[in-house]
Protein backbone atom coordinates (compact mmCIF):
# COMPACT_ATOMS: atom_id res chain seq x y z
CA UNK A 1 0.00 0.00 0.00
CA UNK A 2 1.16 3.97 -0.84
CA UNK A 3 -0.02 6.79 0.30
CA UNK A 4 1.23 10.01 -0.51
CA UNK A 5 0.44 13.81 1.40
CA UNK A 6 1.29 16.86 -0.18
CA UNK A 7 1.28 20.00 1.91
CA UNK A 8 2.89 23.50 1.99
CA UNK A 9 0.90 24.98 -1.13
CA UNK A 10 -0.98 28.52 -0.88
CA UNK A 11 -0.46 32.12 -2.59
CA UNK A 12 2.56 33.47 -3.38
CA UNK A 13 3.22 36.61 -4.88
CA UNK A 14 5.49 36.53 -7.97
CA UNK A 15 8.96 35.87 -7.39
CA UNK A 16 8.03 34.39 -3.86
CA UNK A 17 9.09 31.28 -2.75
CA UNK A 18 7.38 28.19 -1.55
CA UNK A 19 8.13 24.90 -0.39
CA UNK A 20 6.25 21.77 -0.66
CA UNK A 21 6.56 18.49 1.23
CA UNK A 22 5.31 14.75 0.45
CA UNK A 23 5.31 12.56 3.09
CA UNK A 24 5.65 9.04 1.65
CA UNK A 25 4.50 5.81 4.07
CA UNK A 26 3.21 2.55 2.76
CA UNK A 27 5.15 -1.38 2.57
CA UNK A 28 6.50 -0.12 -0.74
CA UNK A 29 8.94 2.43 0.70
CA UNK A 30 10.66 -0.30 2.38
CA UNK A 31 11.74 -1.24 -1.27
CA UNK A 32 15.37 -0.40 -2.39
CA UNK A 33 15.37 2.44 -4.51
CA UNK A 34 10.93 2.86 -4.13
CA UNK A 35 11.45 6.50 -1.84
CA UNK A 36 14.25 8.12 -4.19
CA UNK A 37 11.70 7.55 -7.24
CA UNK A 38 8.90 9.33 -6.30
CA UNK A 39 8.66 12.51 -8.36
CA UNK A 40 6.88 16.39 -8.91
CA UNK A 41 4.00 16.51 -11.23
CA UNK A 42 1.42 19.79 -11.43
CA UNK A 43 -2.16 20.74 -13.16
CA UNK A 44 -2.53 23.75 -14.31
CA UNK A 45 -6.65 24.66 -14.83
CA UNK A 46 -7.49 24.16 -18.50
CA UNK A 47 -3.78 22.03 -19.25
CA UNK A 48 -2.67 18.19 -18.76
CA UNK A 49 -0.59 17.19 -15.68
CA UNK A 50 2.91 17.68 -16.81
CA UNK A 51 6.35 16.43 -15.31
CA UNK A 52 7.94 19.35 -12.90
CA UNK A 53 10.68 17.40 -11.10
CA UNK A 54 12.54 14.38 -10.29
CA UNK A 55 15.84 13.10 -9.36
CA UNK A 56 18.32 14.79 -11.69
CA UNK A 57 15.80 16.01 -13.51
CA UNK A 58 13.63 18.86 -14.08
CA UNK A 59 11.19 20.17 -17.00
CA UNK A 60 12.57 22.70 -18.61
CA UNK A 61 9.75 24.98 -17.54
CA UNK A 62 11.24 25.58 -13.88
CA UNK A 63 15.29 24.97 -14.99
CA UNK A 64 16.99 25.77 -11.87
CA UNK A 65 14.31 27.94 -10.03
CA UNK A 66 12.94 24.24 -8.06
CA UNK A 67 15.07 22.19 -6.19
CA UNK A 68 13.77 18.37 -5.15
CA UNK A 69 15.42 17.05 -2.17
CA UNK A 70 14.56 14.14 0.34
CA UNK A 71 14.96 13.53 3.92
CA UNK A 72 15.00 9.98 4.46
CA UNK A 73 14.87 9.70 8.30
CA UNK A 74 11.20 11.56 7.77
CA UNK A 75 10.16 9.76 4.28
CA UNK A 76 9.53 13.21 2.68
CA UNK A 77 10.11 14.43 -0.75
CA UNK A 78 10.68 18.28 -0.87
CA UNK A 79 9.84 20.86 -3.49
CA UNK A 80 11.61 23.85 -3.42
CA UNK A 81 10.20 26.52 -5.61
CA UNK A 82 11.80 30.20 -6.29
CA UNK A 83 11.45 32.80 -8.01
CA UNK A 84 7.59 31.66 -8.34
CA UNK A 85 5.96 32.94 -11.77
CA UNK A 86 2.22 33.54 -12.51
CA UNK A 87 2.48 30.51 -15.24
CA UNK A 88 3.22 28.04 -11.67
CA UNK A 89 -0.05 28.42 -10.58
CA UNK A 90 -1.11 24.82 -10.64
CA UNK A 91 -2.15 21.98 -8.48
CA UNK A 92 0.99 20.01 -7.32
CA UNK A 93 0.98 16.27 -7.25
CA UNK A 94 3.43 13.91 -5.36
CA UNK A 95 3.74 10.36 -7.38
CA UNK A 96 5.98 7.23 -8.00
CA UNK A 97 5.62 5.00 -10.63
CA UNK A 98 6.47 1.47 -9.67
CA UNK A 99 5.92 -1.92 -11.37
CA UNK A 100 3.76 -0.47 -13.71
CA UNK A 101 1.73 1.04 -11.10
CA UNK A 102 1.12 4.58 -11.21
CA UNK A 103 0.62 6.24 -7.63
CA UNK A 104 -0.86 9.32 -6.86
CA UNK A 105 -1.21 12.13 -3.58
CA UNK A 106 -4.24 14.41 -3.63
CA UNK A 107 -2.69 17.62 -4.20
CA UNK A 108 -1.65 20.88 -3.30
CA UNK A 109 -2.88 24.17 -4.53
CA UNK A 110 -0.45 26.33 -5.56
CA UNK A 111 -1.38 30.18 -6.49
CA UNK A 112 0.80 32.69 -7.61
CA UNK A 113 -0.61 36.00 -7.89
CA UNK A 114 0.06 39.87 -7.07
């Protein structure tokens, strides 16, 4: 069993910063290699989830303005987000993808906005 919690979303004024935490728990995270895959995805309203981060890896849409970073003794995945832009406003989604399996947190809302 996964489950995934996002928290730490809320509105940001551009160029603000935010960070976002996923706390990962489940018999799958005592898997080698299962907590260093989970991954950033995000929603904006009217667009399809898209890929934000993962380990070594970023969409080219945030380049070096997020940061992911995990703290094993807690099982969380961090999101580090600067210099926030309008165009981040989007629902934030904490997920692994394991054995075929795609997994899924509910979300955090994200709002960037003078």
């Amino acid at each position: 069993q996964v489950q995934l919690v996002e928290t730490g979303g809320g509105l940001v004024q551009p160029g603000g910063s935010l960070r976002l935490s996923c706390a990962a728990s489940g018999s799958l995270f005592s898997t080698r290699g299962a907590f260093q895959a989970v991954d950033w995805y995000r929603k904006a309203p009217g667009k399809q989830r898209e890929f934000v981060a993962r380990r070594y890896e970023y969409a080219p849409s945030v380049g070096d303005r997020f940061t992911i970073s995990r703290d094993n003794g807690k099982s969380t995945v961090y999101l580090q987000m600067n210099t926030l832009k309008v165009e981040d406003t989007a629902r934030y989604y904490c997920h692994i993808a394991w054995n075929g399996v795609n997994y899924w947190g509910q979300g955090t809302e994200v709002t960037v906005a003078s």
